[in-house]
Protein backbone atom coordinates (compact mmCIF):
# COMPACT_ATOMS: atom_id res chain seq x y z
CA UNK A 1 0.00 0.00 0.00
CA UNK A 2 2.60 2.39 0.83
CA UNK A 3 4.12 1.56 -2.52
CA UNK A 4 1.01 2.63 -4.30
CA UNK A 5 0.92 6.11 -2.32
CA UNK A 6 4.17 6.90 -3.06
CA UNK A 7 3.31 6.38 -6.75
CA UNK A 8 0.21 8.56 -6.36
CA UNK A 9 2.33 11.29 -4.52
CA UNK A 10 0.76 11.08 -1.62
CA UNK A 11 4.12 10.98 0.91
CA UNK A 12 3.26 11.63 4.02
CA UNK A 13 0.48 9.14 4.46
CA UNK A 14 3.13 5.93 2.50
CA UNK A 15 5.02 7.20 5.44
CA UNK A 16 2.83 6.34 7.43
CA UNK A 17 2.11 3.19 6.20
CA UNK A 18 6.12 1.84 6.50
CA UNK A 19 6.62 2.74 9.94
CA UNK A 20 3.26 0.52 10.81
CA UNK A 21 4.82 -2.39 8.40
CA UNK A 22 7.56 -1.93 10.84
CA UNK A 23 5.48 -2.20 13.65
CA UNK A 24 4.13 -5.19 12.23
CA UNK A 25 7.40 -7.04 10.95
CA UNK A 26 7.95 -10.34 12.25
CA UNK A 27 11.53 -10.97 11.13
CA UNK A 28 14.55 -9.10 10.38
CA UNK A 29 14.61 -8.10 7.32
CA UNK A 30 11.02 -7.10 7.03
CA UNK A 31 11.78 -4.95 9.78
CA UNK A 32 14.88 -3.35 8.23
CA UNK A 33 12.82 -3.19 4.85
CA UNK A 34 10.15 -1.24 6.44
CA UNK A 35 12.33 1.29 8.55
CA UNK A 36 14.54 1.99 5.14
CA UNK A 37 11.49 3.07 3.37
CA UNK A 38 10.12 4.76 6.01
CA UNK A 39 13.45 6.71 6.46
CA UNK A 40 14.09 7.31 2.80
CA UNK A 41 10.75 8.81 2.88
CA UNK A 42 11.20 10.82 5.65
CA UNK A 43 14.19 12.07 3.67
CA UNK A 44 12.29 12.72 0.86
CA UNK A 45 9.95 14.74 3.12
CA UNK A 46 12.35 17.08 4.49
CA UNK A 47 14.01 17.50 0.57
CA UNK A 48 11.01 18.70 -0.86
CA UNK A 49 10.47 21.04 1.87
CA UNK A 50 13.90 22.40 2.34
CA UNK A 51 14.97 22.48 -1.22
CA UNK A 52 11.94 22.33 -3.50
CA UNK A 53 13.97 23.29 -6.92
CA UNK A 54 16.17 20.01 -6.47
CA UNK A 55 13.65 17.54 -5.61
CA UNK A 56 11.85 19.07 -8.87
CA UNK A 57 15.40 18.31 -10.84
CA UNK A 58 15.45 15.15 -9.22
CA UNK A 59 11.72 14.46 -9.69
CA UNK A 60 12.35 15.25 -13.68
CA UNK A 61 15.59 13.21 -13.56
CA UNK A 62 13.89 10.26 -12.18
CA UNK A 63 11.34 10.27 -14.41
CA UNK A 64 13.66 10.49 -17.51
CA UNK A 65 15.60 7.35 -16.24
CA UNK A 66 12.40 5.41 -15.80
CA UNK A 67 10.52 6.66 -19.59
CA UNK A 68 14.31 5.12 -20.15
CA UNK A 69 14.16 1.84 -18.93
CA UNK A 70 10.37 1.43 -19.58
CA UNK A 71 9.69 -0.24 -16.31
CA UNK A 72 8.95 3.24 -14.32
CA UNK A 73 11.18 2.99 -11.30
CA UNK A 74 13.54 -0.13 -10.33
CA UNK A 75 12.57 -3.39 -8.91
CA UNK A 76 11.07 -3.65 -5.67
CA UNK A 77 11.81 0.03 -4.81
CA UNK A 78 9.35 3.12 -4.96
CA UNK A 79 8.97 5.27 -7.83
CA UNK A 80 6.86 7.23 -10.18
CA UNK A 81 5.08 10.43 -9.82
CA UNK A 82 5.66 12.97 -6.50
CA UNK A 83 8.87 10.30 -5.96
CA UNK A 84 12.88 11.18 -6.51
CA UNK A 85 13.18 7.41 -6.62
CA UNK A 86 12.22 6.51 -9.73
């Protein structure tokens, strides 16, 4: 789900939605999944609000790279529109 609002642009509520996979992560690795994506998030929070030109440039360069490799974003990671990661 968070996947899918970070895709729609909605940010702050995939945030949301990662630090409660957290919560809800029975091993390892599904926790430090969760809490990377919540974090990179949180990052990309504070970018657009701090620096709003770059995370357009990266927004713009992200997109280019995905139109690129036709897939929109790379596997298993967020992307796509109101994202800087794909």
């Amino acid at each position: 789900m968070a996947q899918l609002l970070l895709q729609q642009g909605k940010i702050t509520d995939a945030l949301k939605y990662f630090e409660r996979a957290a919560e809800l992560a029975r091993t390892g690795p599904e926790i430090v999944n969760a809490l990377s994506y919540a974090e990179a998030t949180r990052t990309q929070i504070q970018v657009q609000q701090n620096y709003p030109q770059l995370a357009a440039k990266l927004q713009g360069m992200g997109q280019a790279a995905a139109a690129g490799a036709g897939a929109g974003g790379f596997p298993g990671g967020p992307g796509g529109p109101g994202s800087f990661y794909g």
